[in-house]
Each structure stands twice: as C-alpha cells, then as structure tokens.
Protein backbone atom coordinates (compact mmCIF):
# COMPACT_ATOMS: atom_id res chain seq x y z
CA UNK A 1 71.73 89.94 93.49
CA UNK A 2 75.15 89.75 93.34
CA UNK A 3 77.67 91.43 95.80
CA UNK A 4 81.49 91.66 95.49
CA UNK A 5 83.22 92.18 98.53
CA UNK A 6 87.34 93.98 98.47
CA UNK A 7 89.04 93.85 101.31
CA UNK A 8 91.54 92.52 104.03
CA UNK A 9 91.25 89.48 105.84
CA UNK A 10 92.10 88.03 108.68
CA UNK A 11 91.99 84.51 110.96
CA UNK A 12 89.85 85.40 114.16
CA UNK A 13 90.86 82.80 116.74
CA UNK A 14 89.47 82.82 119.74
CA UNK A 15 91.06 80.45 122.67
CA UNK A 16 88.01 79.74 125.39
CA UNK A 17 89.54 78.43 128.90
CA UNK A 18 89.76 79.17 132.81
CA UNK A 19 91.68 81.03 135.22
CA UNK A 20 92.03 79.85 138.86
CA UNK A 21 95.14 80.38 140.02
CA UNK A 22 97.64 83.34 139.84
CA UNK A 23 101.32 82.17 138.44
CA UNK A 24 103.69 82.57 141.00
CA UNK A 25 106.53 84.23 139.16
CA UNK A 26 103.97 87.26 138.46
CA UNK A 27 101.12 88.66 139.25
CA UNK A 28 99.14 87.52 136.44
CA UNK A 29 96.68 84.28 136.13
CA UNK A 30 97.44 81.41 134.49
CA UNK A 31 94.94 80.73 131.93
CA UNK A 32 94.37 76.72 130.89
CA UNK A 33 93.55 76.51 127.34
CA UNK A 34 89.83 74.49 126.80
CA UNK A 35 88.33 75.22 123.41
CA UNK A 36 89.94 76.72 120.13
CA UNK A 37 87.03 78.55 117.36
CA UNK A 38 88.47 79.91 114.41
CA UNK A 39 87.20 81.71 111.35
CA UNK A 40 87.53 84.36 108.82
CA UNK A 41 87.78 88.45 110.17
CA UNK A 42 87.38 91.28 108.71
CA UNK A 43 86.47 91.41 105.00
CA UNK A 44 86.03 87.59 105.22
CA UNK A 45 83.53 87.97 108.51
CA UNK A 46 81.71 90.89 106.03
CA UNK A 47 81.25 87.88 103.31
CA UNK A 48 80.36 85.52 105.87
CA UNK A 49 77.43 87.66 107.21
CA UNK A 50 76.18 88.14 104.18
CA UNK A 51 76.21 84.83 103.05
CA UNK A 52 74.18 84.18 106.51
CA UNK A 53 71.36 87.01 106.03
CA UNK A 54 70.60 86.46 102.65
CA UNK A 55 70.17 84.45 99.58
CA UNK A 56 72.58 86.07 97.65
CA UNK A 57 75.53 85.47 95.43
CA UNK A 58 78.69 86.01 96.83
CA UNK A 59 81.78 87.19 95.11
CA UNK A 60 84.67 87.91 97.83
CA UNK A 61 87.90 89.69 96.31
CA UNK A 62 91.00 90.11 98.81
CA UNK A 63 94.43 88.75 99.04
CA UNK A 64 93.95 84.95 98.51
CA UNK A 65 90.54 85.66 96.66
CA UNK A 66 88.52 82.68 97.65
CA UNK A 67 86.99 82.27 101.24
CA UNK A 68 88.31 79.09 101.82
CA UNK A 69 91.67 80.00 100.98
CA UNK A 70 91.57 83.60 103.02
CA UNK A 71 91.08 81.36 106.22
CA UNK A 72 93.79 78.92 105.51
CA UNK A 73 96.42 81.12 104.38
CA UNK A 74 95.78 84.64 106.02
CA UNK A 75 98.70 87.01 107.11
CA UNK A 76 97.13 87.88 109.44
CA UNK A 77 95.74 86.49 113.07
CA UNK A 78 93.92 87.59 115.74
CA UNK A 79 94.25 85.29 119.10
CA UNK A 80 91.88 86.60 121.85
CA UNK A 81 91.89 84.32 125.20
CA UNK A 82 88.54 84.51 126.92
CA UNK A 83 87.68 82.93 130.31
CA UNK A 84 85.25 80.25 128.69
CA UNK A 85 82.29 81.41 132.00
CA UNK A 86 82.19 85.08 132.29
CA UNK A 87 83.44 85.36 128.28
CA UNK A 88 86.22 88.20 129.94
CA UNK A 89 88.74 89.06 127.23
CA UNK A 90 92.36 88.87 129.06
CA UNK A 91 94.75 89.25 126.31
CA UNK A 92 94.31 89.91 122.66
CA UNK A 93 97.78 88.48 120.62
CA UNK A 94 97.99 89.98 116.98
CA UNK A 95 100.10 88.41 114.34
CA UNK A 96 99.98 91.20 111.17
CA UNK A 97 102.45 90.99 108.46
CA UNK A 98 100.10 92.97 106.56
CA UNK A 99 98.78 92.11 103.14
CA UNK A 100 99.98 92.19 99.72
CA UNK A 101 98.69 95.15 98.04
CA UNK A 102 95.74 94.69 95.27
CA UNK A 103 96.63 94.27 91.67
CA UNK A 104 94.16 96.20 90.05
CA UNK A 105 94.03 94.57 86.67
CA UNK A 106 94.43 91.35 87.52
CA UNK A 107 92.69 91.36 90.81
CA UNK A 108 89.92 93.52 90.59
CA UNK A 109 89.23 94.64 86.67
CA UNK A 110 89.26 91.06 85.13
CA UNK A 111 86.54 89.85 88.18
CA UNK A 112 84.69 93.05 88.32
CA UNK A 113 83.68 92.83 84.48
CA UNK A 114 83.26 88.67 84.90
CA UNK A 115 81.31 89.22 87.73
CA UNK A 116 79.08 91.98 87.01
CA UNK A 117 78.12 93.49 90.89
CA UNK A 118 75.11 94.81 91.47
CA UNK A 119 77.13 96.09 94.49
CA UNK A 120 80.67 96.60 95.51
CA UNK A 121 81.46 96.62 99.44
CA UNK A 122 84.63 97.76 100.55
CA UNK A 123 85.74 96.30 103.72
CA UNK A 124 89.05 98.08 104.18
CA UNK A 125 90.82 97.80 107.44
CA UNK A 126 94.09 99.30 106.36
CA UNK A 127 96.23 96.45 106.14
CA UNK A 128 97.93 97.19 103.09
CA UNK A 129 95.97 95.89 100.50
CA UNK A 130 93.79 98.78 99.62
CA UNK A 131 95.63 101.85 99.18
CA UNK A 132 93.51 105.60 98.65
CA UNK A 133 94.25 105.67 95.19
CA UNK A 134 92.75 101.64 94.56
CA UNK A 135 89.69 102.70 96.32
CA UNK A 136 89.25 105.67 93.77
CA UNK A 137 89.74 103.39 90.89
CA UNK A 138 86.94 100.86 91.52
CA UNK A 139 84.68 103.90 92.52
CA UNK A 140 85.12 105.48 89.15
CA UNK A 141 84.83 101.79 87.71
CA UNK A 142 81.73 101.28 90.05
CA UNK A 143 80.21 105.00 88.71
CA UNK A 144 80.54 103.99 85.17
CA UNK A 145 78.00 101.49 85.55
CA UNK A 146 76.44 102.93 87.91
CA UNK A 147 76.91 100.69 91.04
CA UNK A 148 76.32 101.68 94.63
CA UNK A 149 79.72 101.50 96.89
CA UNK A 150 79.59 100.72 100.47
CA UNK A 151 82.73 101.56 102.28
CA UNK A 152 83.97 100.65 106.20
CA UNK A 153 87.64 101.81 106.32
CA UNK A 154 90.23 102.53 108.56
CA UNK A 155 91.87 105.34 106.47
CA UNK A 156 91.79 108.82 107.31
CA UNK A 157 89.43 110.46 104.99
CA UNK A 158 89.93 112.86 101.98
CA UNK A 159 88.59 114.03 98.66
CA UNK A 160 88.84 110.20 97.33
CA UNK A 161 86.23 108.80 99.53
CA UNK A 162 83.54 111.36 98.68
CA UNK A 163 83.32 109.09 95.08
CA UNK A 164 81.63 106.06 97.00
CA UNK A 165 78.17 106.53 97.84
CA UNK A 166 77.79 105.37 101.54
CA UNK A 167 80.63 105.47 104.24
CA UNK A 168 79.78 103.53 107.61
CA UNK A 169 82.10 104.40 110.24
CA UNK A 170 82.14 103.54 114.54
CA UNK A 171 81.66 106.75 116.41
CA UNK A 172 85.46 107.08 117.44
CA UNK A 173 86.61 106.38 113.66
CA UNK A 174 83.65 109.52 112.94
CA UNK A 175 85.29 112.00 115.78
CA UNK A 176 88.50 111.38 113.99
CA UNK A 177 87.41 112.37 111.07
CA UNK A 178 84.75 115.04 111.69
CA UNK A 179 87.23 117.98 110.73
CA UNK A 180 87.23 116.44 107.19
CA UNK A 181 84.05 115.10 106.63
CA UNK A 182 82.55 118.52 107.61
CA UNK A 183 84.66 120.81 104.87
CA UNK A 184 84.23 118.19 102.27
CA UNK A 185 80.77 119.05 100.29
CA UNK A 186 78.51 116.33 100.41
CA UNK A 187 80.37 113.51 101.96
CA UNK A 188 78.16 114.11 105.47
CA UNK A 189 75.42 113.10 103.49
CA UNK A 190 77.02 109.65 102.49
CA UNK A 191 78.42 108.89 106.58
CA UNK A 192 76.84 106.20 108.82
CA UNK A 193 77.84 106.52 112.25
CA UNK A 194 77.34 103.32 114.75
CA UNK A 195 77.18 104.29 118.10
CA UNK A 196 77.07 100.86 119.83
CA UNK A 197 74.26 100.81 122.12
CA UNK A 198 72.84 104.17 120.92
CA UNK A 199 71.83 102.44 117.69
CA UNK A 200 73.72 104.44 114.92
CA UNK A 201 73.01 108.19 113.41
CA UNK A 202 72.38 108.96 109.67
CA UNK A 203 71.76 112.81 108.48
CA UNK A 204 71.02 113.76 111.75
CA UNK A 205 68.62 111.28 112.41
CA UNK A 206 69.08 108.57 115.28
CA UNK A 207 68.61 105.33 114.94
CA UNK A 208 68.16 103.33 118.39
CA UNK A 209 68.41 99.84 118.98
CA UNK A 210 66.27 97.35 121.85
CA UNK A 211 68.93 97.28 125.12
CA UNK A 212 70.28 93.07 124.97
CA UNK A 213 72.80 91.53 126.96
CA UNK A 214 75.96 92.04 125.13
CA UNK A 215 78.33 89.11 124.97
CA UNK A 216 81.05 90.27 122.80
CA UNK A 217 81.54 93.27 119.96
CA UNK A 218 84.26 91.39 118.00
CA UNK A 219 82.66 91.91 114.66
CA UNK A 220 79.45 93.46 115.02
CA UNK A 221 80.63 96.11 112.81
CA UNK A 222 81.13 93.76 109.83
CA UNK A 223 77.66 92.80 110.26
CA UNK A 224 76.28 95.69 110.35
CA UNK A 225 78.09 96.30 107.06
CA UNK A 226 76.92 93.51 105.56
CA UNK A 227 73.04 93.74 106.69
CA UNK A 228 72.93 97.03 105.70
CA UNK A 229 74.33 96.38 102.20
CA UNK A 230 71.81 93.31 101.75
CA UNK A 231 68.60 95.14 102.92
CA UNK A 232 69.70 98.61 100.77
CA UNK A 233 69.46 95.98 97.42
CA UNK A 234 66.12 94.14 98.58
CA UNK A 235 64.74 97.39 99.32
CA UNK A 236 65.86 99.13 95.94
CA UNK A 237 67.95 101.50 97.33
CA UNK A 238 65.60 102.23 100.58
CA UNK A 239 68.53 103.49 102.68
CA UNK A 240 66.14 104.32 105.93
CA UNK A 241 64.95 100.67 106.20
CA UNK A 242 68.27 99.40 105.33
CA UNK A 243 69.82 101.06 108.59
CA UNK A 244 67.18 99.58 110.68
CA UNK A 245 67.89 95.71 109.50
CA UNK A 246 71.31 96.36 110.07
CA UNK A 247 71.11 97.71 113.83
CA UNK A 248 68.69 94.63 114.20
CA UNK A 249 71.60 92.30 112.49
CA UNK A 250 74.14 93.90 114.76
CA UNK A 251 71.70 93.49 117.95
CA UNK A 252 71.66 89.51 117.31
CA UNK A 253 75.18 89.31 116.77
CA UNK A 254 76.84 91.11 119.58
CA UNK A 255 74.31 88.33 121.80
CA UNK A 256 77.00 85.88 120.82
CA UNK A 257 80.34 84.67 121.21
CA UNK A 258 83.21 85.42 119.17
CA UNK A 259 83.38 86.73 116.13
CA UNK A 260 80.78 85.24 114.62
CA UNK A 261 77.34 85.17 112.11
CA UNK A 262 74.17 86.23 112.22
C-alpha cells in the first residue's frame, strides 16, 4: 500500500511547566518552564499517524518534502504552554510565515508518477501551499488513474472540491460550509463530519464513539484522517468500517498529551 500525503506542515511544541504564583506587575501567573516535546503538525502529524497504525509505505509531499526535514526547517510553529498537572492550556503562541506555494511539476507530477499512490491524502490547512486550483490538478491527475482522494482542508468549499472523493471536515468547518455543500450535487455524499464526542456523521448516519477521559484534542483530527485513509485501503474501499477505526484511532489519541500518535 502506498500513500502520498500533500500538505502543510508545521512544528507542534508544546512547553509542560507550573504556575504558583501570580506576577506582580499583572494579573496573570507566571508560568516556570519544565519540559519541552516537539514534533511535526499538521500534514506531518497526518504522516506520522499513519506511519503508527499501519504497515504501510509512506510518501509525504509538502514544503521541505521529507519528514525529517519538515520538522527541522518548518515556517511554521505552534508553542502551547500547558500546566504540566492538570494539562490546562494557558497560552497558545503561533509563529506562521506561511508556506511556499507547491510547484506542481516539480513537486507533485515528477513524485506522483515515481511514486505510484494507491492513495493521495490531502492535508490542507490553508497555509499557502495548496491553492484551489493545485488541489484540482492532482484530483484530475488522481482520476486518471483512478486513485481515491482524501481531503481535510481549511478552504471554503466550491465546485473544485466535488473532484476528490471523500472530504472530512470538524463540525464547525461543516456549518460553515453547509450553504455550499448542500447546492453542490453530490458533494454531501463525499462529506465526513467529526463531531468530537458525538463520534462523527456520514450520509446521515451517526457514528458514536465510547465516552474516555479527554486529555487534549491537539491533533485528533489528523488522526482521524489518517486511520480512516489506512482502514478504507485494507478494507478495499469499505468506507463504513473505515469510519469506525478512525473514531476508535481518534478515541486513543485524544487520551494523550500533546499532539501526538496513535
């Protein structure tokens, strides 16, 4: 099975420490730094995941192309400083330059033919690298050969999307773009809507997950993504089953710290 993976990247840091004291110019608390874990966000924590669920190979295509490289040399960083005992969130510090768009040719259209997918995920988080009309391109590419297309985007929707053949999308990301999805022919077939502890909802059909003690949400959505993506292939194309490994995925990670694996 192999999976190629296009999308933005980040660094996730996440800065674990303790607050006892309020600082005495504001009223704020001081936080004392204790423990730094980093790793790769967004597209990268997609790859990751999917690395982590099954034994698959891996093909992940964004900025810096290589994994290693996309959490050296990201653009991008995400600082969150959590109280290291009740893992409370006080401040989330974002450093986003954006990314460098895609070059399609070079980037994509060399790889995607070296490479041969089985499946193309889109991890697109609106950063700059993916614009609508690059996402179009490799879903025409992807339909010539007939390869599946899972998308999680930022983007407000229109006639491009409806080319890739599943859309997953958070519940507030779907109310945004209800309007659209609902005048568009056919693309409310293709949208998977997670709706955190509800499970997620698929054609009209719920999907409800077992009621854990959430730790943190950073991520879950990527690995959802990439569960789902993994179990649709193993399953040859069994999209009902492939929903329910991913809400059990997303269960185990939200358990956990951070933004983090399976």
């Amino acid at each position: 099975m192999r999976i190629m993976v296009i999308g933005d990247s980040c660094l996730d840091r996440h800065v674990y420490g303790k607050c006892s004291r309020l600082c005495p110019e504001a009223p704020v608390p001081v936080f004392t730094p204790i423990t730094i874990h980093e790793n790769g966000g967004m597209a990268a924590n997609v790859y990751a995941n999917i690395v982590a669920i099954g034994n698959v190979d891996v093909y992940i295509e964004d900025e810096h192309v290589t994994l290693e490289l996309v959490s050296q040399h990201s653009q991008i960083i995400k600082t969150r400083y959590v109280d290291e005992h009740t893992n409370q969130m006080f401040l989330r510090i974002d450093e986003d330059s954006g990314c460098t768009r895609i070059r399609l040719k070079e980037d994509f259209i060399f790889r995607f033919f070296a490479f041969n997918p089985d499946v193309i995920v889109i991890s697109d988080y609106n950063k700059g690298f993916l614009h609508e009309d690059d996402i179009t391109l490799i879903a025409i590419e992807a339909k010539k050969k007939n390869i599946p297309v899972f998308m999680d985007t930022k983007k407000m929707l229109s006639h491009w999307a409806n080319l890739v053949t599943y859309i997953k999308f958070n519940s507030k990301e779907y109310s945004n773009n209800k309007q659209v999805i609902d005048q568009i022919e056919g693309m409310k077939e293709k949208v998977i809507v997670t709706c955190g502890p509800n499970g997620c909802v698929f054609n009209g059909k719920k999907y409800p997950v077992l009621s854990v003690d959430v730790k943190d949400l950073s991520g879950a959505g990527d690995t959802f993504l990439a569960g789902l993506v993994v179990e649709y292939m193993k399953s040859d194309g069994d999209i009902d089953k492939a929903i329910k490994f991913a809400n059990e995925c997303a269960t185990l990670v939200v358990q956990k710290r951070g933004v983090c694996t399976i």
